[in-house]
Each structure stands twice: as structure tokens, then as C-alpha cells.
PDB file of N, CA and C in Angstrom:
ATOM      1  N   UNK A   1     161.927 -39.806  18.002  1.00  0.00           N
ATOM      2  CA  UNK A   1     162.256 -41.214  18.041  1.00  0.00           C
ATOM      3  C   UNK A   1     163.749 -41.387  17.770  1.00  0.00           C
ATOM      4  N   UNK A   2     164.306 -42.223  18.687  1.00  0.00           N
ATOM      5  CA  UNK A   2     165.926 -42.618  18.379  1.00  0.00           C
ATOM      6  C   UNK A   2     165.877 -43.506  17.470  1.00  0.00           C
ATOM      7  N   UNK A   3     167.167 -43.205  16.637  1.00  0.00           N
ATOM      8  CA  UNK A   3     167.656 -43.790  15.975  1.00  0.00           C
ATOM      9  C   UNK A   3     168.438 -45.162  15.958  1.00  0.00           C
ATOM     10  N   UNK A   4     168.061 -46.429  15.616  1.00  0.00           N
ATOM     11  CA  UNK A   4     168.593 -47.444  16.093  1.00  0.00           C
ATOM     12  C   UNK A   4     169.533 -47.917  15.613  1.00  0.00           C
ATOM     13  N   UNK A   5     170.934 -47.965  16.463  1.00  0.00           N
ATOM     14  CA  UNK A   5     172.410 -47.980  15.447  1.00  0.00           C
ATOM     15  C   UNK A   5     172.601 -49.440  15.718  1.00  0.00           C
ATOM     16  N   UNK A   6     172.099 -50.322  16.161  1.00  0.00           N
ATOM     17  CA  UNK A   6     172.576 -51.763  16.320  1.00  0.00           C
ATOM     18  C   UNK A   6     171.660 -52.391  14.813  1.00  0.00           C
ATOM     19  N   UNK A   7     172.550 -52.937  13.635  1.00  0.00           N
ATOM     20  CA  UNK A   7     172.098 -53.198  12.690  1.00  0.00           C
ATOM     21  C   UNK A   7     171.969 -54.697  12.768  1.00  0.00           C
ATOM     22  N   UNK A   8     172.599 -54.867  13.853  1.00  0.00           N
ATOM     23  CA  UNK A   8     171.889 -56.681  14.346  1.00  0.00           C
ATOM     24  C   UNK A   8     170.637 -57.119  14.645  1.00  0.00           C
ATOM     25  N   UNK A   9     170.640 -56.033  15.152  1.00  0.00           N
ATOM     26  CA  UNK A   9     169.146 -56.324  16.137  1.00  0.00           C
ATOM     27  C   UNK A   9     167.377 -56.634  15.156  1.00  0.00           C
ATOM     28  N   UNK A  10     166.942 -57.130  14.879  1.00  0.00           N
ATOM     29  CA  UNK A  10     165.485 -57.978  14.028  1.00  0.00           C
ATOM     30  C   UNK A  10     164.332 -57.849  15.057  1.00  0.00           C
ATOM     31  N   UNK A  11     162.992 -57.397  14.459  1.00  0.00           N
ATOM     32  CA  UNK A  11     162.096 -57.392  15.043  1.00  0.00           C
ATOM     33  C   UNK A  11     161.648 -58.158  15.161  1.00  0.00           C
ATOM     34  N   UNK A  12     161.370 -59.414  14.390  1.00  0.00           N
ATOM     35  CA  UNK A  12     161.531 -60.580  13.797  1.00  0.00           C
ATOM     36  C   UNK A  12     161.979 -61.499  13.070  1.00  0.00           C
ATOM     37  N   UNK A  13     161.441 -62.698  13.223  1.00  0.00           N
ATOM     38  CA  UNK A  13     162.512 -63.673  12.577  1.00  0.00           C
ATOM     39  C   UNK A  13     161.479 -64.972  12.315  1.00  0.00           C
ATOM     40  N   UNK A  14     162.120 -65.542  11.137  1.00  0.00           N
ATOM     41  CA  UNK A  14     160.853 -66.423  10.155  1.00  0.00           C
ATOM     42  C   UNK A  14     161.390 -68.078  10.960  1.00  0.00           C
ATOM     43  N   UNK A  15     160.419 -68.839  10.847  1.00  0.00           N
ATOM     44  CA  UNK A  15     160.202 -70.442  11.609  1.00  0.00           C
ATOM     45  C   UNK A  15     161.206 -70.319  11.253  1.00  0.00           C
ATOM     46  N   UNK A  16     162.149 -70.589   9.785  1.00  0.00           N
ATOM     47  CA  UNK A  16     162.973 -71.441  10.042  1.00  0.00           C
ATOM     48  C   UNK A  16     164.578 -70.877  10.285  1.00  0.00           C
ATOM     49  N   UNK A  17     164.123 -69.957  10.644  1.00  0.00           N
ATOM     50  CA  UNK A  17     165.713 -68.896  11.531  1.00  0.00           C
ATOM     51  C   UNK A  17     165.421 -69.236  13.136  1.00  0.00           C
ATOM     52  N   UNK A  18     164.052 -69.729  13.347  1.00  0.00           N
ATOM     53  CA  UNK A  18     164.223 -69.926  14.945  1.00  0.00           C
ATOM     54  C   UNK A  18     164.317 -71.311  15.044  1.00  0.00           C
ATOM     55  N   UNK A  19     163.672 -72.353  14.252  1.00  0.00           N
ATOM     56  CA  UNK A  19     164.304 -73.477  14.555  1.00  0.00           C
ATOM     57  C   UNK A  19     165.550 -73.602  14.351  1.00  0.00           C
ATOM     58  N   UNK A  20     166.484 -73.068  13.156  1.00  0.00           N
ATOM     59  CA  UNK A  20     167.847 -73.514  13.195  1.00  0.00           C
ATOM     60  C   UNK A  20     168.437 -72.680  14.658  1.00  0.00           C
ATOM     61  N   UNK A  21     167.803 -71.721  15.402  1.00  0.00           N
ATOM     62  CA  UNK A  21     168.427 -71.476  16.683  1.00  0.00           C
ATOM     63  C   UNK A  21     168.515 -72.234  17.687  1.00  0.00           C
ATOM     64  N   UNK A  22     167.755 -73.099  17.540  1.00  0.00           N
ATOM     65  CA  UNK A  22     167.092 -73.792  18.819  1.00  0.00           C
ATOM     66  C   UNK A  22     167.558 -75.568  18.056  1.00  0.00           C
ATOM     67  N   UNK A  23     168.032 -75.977  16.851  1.00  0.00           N
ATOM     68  CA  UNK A  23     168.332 -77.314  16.290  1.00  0.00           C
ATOM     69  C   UNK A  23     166.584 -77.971  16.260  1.00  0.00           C
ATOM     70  N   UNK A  24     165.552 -76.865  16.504  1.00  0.00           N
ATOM     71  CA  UNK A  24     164.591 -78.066  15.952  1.00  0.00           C
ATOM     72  C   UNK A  24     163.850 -77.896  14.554  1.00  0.00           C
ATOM     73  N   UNK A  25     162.823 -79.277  14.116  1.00  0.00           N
ATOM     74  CA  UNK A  25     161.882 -78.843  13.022  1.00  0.00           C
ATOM     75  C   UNK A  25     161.089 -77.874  13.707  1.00  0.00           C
ATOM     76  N   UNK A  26     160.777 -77.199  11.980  1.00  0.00           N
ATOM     77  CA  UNK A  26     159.281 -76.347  12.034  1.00  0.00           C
ATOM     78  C   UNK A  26     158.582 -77.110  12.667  1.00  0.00           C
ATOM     79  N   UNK A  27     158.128 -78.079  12.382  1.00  0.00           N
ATOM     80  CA  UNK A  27     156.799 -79.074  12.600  1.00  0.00           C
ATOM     81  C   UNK A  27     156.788 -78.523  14.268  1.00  0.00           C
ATOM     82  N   UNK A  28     158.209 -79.344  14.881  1.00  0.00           N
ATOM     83  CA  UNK A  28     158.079 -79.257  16.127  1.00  0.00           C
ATOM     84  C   UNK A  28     157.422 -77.759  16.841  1.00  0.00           C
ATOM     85  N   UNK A  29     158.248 -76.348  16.361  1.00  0.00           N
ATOM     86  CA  UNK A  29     157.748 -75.392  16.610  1.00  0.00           C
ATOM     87  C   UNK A  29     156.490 -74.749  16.343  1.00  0.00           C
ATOM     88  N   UNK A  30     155.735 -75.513  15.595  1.00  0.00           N
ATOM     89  CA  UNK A  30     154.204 -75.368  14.992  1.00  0.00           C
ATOM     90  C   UNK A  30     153.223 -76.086  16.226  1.00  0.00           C
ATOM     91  N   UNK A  31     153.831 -77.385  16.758  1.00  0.00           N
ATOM     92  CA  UNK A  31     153.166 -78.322  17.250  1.00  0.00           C
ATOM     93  C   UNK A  31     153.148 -77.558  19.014  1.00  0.00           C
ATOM     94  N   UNK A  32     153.750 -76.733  19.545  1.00  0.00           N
ATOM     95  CA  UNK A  32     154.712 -76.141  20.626  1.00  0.00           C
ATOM     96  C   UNK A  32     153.639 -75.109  20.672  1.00  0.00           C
ATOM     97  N   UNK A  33     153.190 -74.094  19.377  1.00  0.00           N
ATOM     98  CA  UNK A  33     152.244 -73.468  19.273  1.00  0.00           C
ATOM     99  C   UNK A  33     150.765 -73.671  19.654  1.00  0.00           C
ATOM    100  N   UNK A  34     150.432 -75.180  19.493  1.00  0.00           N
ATOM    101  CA  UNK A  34     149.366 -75.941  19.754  1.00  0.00           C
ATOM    102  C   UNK A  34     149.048 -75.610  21.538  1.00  0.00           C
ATOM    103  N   UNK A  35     150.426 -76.782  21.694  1.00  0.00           N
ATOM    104  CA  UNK A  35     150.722 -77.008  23.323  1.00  0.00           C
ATOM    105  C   UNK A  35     150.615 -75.736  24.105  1.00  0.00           C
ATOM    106  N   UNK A  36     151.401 -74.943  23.931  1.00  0.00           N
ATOM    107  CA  UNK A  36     151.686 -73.905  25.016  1.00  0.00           C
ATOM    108  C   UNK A  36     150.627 -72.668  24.140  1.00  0.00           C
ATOM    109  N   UNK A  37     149.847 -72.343  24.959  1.00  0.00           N
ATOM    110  CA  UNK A  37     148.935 -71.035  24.429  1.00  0.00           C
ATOM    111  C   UNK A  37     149.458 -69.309  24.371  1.00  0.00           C
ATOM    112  N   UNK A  38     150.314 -69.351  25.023  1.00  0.00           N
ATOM    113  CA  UNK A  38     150.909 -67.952  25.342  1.00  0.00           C
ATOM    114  C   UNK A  38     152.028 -67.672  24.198  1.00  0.00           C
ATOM    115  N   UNK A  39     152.643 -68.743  23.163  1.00  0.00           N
ATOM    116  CA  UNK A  39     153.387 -69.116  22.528  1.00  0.00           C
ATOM    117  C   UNK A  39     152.695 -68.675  21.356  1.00  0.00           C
ATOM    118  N   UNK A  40     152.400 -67.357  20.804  1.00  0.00           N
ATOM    119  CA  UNK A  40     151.577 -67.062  19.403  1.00  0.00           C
ATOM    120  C   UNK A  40     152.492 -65.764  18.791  1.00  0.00           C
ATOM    121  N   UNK A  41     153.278 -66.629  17.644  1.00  0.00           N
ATOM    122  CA  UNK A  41     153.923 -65.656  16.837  1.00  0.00           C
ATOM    123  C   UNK A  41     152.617 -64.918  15.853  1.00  0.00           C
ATOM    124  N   UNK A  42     153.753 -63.971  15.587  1.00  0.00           N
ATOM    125  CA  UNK A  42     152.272 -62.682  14.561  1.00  0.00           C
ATOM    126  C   UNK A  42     152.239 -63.201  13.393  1.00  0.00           C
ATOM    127  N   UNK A  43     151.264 -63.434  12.627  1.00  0.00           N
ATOM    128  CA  UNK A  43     151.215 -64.144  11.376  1.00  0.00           C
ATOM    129  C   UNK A  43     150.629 -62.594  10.581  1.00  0.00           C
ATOM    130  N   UNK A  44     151.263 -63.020   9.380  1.00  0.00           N
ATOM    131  CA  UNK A  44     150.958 -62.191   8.442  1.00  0.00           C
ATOM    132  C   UNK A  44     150.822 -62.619   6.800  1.00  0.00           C
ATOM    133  N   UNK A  45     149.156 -61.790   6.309  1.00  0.00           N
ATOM    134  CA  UNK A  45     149.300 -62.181   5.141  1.00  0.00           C
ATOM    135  C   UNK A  45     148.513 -63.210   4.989  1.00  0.00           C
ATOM    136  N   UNK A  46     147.846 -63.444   3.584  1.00  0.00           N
ATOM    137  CA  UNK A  46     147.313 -64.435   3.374  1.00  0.00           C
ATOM    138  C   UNK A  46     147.869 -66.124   3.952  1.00  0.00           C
ATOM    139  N   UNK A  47     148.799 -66.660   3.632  1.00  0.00           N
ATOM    140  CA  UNK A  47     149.409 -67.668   3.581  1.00  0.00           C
ATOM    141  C   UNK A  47     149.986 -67.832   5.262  1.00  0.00           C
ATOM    142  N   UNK A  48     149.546 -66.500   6.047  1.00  0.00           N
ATOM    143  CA  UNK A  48     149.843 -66.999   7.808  1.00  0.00           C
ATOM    144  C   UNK A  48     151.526 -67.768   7.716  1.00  0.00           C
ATOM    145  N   UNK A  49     152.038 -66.317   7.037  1.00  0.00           N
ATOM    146  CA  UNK A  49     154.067 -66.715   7.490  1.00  0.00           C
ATOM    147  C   UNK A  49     153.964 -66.101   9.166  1.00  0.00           C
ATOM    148  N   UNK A  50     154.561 -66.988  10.131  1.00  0.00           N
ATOM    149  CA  UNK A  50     155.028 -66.906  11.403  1.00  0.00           C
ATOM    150  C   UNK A  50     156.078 -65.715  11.403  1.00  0.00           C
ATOM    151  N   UNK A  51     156.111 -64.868  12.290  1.00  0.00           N
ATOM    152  CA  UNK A  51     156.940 -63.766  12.563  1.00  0.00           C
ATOM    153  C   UNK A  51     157.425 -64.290  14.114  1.00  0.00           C
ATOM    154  N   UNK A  52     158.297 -64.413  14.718  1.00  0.00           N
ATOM    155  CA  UNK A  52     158.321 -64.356  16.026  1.00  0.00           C
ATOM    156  C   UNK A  52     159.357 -63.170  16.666  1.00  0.00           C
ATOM    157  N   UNK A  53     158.836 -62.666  17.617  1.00  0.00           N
ATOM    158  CA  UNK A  53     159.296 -61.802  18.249  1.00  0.00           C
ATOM    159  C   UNK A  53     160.449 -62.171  19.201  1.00  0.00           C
ATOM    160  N   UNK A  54     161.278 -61.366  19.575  1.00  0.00           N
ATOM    161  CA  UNK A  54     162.232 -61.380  20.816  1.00  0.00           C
ATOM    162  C   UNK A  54     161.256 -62.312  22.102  1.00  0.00           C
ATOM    163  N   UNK A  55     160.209 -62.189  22.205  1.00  0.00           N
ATOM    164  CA  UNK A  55     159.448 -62.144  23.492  1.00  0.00           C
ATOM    165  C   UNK A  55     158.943 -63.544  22.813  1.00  0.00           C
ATOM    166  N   UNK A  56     158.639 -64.206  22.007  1.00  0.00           N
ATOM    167  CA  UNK A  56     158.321 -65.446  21.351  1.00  0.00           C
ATOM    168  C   UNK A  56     159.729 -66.752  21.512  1.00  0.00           C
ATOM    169  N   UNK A  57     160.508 -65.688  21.069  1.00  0.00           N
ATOM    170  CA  UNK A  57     162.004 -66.771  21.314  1.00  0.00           C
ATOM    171  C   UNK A  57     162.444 -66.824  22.737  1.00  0.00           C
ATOM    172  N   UNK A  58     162.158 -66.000  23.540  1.00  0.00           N
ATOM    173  CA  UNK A  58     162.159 -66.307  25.315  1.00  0.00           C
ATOM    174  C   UNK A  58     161.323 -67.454  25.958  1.00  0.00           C
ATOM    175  N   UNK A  59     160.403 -67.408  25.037  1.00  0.00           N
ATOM    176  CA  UNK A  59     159.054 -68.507  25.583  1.00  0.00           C
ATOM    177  C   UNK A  59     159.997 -69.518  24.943  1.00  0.00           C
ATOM    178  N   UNK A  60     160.097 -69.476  23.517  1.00  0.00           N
ATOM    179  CA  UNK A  60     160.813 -70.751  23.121  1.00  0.00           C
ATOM    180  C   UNK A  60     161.952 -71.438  24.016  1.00  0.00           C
ATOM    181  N   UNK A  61     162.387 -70.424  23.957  1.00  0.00           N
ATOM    182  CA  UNK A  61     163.607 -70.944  24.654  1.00  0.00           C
ATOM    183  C   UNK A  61     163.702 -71.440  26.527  1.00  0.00           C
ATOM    184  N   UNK A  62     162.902 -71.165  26.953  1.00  0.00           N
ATOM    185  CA  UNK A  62     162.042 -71.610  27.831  1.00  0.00           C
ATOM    186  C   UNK A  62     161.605 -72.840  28.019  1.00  0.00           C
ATOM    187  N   UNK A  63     161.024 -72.790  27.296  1.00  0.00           N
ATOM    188  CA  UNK A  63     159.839 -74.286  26.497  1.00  0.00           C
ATOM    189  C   UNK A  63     161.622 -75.684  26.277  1.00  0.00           C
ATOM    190  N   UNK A  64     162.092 -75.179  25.317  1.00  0.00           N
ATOM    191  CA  UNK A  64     163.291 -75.560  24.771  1.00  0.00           C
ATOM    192  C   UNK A  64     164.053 -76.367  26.125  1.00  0.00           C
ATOM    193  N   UNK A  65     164.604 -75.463  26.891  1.00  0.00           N
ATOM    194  CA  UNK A  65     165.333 -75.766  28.171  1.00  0.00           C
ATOM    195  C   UNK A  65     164.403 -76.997  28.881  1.00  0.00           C
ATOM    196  N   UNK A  66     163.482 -76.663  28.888  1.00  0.00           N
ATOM    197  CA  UNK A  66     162.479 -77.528  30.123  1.00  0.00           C
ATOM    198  C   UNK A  66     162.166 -79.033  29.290  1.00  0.00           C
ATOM    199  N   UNK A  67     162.245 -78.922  28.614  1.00  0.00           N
ATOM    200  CA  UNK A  67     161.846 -79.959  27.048  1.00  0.00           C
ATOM    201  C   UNK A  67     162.829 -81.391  26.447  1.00  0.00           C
ATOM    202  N   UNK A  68     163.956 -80.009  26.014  1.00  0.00           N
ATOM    203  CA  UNK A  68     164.793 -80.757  25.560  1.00  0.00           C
ATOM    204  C   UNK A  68     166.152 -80.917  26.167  1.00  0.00           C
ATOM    205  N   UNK A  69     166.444 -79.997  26.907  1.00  0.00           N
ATOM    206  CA  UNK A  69     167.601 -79.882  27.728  1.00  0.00           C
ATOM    207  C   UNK A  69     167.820 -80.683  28.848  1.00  0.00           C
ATOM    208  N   UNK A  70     166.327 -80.221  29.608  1.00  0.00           N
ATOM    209  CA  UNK A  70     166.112 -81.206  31.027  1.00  0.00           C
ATOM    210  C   UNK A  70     165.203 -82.462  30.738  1.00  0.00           C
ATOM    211  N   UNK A  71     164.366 -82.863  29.763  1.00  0.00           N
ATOM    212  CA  UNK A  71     164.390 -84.097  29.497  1.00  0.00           C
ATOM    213  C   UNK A  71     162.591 -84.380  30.326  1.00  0.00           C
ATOM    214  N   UNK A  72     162.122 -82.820  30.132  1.00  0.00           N
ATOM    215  CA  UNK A  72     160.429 -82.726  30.635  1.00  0.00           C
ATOM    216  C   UNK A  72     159.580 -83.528  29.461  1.00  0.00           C
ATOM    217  N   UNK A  73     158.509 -83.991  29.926  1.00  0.00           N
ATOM    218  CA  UNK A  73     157.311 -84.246  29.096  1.00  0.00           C
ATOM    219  C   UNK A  73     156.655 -83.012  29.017  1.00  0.00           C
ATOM    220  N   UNK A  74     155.513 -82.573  28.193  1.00  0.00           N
ATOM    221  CA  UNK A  74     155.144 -81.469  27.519  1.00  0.00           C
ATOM    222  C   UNK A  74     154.054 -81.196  28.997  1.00  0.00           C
ATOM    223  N   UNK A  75     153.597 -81.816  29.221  1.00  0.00           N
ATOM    224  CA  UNK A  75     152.107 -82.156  30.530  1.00  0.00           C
ATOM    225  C   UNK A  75     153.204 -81.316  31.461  1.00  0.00           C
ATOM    226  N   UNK A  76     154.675 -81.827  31.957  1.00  0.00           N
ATOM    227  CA  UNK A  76     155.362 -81.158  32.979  1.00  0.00           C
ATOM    228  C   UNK A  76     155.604 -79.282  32.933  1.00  0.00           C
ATOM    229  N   UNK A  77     156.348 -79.633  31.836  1.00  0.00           N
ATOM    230  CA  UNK A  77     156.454 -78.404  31.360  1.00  0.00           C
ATOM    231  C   UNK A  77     155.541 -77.349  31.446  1.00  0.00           C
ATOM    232  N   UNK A  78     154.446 -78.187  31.074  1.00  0.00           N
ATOM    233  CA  UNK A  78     153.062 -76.811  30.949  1.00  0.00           C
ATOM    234  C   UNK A  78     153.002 -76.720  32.736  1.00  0.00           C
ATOM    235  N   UNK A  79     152.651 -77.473  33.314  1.00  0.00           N
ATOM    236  CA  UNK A  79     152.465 -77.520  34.758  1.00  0.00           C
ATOM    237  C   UNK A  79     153.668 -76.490  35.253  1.00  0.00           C
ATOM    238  N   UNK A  80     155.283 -76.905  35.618  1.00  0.00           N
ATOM    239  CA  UNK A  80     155.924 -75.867  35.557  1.00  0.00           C
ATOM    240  C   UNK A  80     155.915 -74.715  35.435  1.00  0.00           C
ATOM    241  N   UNK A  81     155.350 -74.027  34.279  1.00  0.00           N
ATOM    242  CA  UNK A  81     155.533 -72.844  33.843  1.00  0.00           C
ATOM    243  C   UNK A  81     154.546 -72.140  34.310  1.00  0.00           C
ATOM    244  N   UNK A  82     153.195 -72.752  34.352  1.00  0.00           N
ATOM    245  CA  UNK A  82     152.248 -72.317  34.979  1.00  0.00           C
ATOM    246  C   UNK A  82     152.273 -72.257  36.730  1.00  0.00           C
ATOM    247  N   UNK A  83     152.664 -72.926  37.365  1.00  0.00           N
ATOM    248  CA  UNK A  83     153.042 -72.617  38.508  1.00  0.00           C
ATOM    249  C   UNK A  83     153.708 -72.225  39.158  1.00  0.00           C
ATOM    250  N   UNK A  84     155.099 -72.084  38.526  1.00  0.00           N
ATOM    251  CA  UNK A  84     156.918 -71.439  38.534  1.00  0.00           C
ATOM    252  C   UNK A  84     157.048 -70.925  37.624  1.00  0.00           C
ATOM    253  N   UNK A  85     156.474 -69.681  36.633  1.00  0.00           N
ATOM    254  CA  UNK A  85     157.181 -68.944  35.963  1.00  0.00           C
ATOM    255  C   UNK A  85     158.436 -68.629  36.257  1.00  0.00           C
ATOM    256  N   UNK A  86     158.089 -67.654  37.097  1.00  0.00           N
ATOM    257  CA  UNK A  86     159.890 -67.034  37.727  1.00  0.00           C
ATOM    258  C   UNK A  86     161.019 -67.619  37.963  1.00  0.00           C
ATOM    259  N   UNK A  87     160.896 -68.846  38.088  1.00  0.00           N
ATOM    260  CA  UNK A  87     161.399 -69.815  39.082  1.00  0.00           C
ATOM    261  C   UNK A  87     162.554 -70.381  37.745  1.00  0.00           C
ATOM    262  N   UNK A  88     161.163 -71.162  36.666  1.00  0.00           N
ATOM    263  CA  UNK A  88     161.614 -71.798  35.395  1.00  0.00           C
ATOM    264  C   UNK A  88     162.631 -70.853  34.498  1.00  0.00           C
ATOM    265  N   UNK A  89     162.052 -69.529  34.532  1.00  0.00           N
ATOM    266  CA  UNK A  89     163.031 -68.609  33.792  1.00  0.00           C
ATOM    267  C   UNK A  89     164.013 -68.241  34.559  1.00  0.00           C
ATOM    268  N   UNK A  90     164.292 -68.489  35.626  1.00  0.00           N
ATOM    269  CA  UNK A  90     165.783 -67.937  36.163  1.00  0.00           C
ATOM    270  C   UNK A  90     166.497 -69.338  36.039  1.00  0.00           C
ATOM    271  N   UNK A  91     166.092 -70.214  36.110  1.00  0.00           N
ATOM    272  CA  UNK A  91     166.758 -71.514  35.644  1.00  0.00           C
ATOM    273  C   UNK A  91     167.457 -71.869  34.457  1.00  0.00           C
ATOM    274  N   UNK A  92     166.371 -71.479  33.364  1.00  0.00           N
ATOM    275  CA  UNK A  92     167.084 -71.217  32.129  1.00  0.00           C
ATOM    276  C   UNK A  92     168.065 -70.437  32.223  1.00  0.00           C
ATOM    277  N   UNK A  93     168.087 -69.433  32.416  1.00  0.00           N
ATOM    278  CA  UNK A  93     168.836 -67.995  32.135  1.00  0.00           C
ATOM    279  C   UNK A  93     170.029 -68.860  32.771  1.00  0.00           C
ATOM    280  N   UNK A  94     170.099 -69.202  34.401  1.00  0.00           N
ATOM    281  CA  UNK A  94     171.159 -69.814  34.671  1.00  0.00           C
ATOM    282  C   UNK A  94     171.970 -70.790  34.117  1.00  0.00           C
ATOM    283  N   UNK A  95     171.344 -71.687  33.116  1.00  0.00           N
ATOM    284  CA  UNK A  95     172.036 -72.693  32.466  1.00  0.00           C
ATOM    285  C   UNK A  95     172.169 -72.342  31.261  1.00  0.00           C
ATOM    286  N   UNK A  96     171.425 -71.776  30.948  1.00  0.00           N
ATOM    287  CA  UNK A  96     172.192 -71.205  29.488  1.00  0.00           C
ATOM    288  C   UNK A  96     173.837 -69.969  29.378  1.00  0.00           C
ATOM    289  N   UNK A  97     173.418 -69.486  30.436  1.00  0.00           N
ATOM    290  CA  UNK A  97     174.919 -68.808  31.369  1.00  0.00           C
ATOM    291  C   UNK A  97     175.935 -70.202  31.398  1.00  0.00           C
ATOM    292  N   UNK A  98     175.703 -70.461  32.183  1.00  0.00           N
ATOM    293  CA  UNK A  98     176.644 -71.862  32.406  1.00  0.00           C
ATOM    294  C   UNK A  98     176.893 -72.595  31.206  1.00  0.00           C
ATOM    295  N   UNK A  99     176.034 -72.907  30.424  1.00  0.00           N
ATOM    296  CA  UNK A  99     176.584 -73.313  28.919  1.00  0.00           C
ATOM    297  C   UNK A  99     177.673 -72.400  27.920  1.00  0.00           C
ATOM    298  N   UNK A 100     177.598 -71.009  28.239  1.00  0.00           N
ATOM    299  CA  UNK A 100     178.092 -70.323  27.278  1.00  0.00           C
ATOM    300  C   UNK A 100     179.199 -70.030  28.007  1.00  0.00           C
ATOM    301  N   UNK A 101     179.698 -70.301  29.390  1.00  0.00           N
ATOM    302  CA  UNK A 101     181.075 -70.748  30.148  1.00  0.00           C
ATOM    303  C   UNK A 101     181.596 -71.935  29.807  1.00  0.00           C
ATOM    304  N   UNK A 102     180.781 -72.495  29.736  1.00  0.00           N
ATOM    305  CA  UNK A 102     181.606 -73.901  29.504  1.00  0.00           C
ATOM    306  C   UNK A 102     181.933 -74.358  27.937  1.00  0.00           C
ATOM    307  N   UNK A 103     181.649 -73.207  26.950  1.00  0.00           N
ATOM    308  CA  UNK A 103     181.973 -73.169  25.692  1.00  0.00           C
ATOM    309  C   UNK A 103     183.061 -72.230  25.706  1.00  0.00           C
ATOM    310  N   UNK A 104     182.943 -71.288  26.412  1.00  0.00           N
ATOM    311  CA  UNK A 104     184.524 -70.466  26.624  1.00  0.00           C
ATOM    312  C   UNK A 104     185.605 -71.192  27.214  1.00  0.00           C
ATOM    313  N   UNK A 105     185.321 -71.749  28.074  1.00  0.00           N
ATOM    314  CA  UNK A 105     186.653 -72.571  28.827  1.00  0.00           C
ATOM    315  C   UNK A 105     186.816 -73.654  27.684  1.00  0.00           C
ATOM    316  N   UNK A 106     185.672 -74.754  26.843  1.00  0.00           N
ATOM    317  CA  UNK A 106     186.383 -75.597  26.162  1.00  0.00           C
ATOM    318  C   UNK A 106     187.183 -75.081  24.996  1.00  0.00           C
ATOM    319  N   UNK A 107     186.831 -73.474  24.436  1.00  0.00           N
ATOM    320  CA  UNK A 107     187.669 -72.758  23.460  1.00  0.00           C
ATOM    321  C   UNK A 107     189.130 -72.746  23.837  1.00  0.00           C
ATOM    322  N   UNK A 108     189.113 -72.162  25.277  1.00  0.00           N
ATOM    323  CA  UNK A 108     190.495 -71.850  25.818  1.00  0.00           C
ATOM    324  C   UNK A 108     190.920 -73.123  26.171  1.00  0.00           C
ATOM    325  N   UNK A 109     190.591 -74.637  26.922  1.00  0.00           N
ATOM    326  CA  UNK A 109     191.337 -74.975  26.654  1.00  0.00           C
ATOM    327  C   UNK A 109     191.921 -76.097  24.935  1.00  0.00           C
ATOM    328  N   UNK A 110     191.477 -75.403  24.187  1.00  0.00           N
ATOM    329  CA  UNK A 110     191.905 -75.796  22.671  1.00  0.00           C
ATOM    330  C   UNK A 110     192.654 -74.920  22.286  1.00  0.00           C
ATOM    331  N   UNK A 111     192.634 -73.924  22.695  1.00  0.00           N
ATOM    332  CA  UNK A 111     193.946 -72.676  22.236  1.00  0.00           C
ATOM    333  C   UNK A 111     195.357 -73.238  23.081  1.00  0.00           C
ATOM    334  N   UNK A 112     195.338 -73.520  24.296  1.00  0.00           N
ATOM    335  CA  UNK A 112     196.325 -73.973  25.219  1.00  0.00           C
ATOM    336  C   UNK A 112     197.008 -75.293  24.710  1.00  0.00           C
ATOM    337  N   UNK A 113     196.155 -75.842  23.928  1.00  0.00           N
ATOM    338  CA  UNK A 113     196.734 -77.173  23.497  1.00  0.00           C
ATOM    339  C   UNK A 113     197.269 -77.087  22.442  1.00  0.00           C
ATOM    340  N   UNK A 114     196.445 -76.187  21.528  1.00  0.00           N
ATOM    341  CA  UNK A 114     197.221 -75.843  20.438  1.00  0.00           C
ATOM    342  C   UNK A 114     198.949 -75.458  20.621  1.00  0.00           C
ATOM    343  N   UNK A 115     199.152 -74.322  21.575  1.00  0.00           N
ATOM    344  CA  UNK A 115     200.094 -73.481  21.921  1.00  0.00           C
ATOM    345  C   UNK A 115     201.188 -75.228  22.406  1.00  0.00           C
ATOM    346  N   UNK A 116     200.973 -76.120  23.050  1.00  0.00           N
ATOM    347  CA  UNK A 116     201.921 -76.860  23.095  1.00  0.00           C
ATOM    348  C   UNK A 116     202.860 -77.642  22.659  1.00  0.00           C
TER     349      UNK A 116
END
């Protein structure tokens, strides 16, 4: 077995490290659990603490985009995903690309302004 040198990298991560990723409540991400069925972090332990996986925060973030980004009702969303998987996730992926350009260009141009 290799040795894993990326000390970033988490197998998991607790509700409220994924809502502050995503800006929402637990509640909301509990309630999301309800809605979407494929959406089941690993619970552990008496007291059922949420673990979510890499593959949990893709759905989220998924869910997230279609939701809160594009401004879906939950009924759409589920419909969507169920009929356009592929479709919905290359969408995301694309705008979340495009978001993290358009946070580089507004960096640079605040460095440029600075410099004047």
C-alpha cells in the first residue's frame, strides 16, 4: 500500500465543515438527505455523527449548483438529476470553473489597481 504524502487530503468531513463549504445550515443539509436518496453520508456511533465523503460533497455540490446557484425548486432538481445526470454534472463542473476564473481575474484586477 502507498503511502499518502498529501496531508490535505480527509476521508471525511463533519456537517458542519461541509456546510461552511457550501454557506449552508446543517438543518438544510439534513433536510437534502431526506430529499435526494443517493445523498447518504456514513454515520457513525451511537449518536449517528454524519461523515461525508469526497463522493457525498460531489452530490452536494451538485444538489447546491442546481438549487441555489441556478435558482431550481427541489421537485426540478430531483427530476434533472434523474434524467441528466451527465449532463447536470458537466454543468456544474463548468460553472464552478468559470467561477474560480472570474475570482482570479477580479484578484488581478485589484492588484492592477492597487499598482496605480
Amino acid at each position: 500500500m502507498a503511502l499518502n504524502l498529501d496531508k490535505n487530503l480527509k476521508l471525511y468531513y463533519s456537517i458542519s465543515e461541509v456546510a461552511q463549504m457550501f454557506g449552508l445550515n446543517e438543518s438544510t443539509l439534513r433536510y437534502w438527505e431526506q430529499e435526494f436518496p443517493y445523498l447518504k453520508p456514513k454515520t457513525k456511533g451511537p449518536s449517528k455523527v454524519r461523515q461525508y465523503s469526497e463522493k457525498d460533497i460531489e452530490q452536494i455540490r451538485l444538489i447546491h449548483n442546481l438549487v441555489k446557484v441556478r435558482g431550481f425548486k427541489l421537485a426540478a432538481a430531483k427530476k434533472i438529476i434523474s434524467s441528466n445526470r451527465d449532463g447536470a454534472d458537466k454543468t456544474a463542473e463548468v460553472l464552478q470553473r468559470l467561477m474560480a476564473i472570474r475570482d482570479e481575474l477580479q484578484a488581478m484586477k485589484q492588484q492592477l489597481s492597487a499598482m496605480d
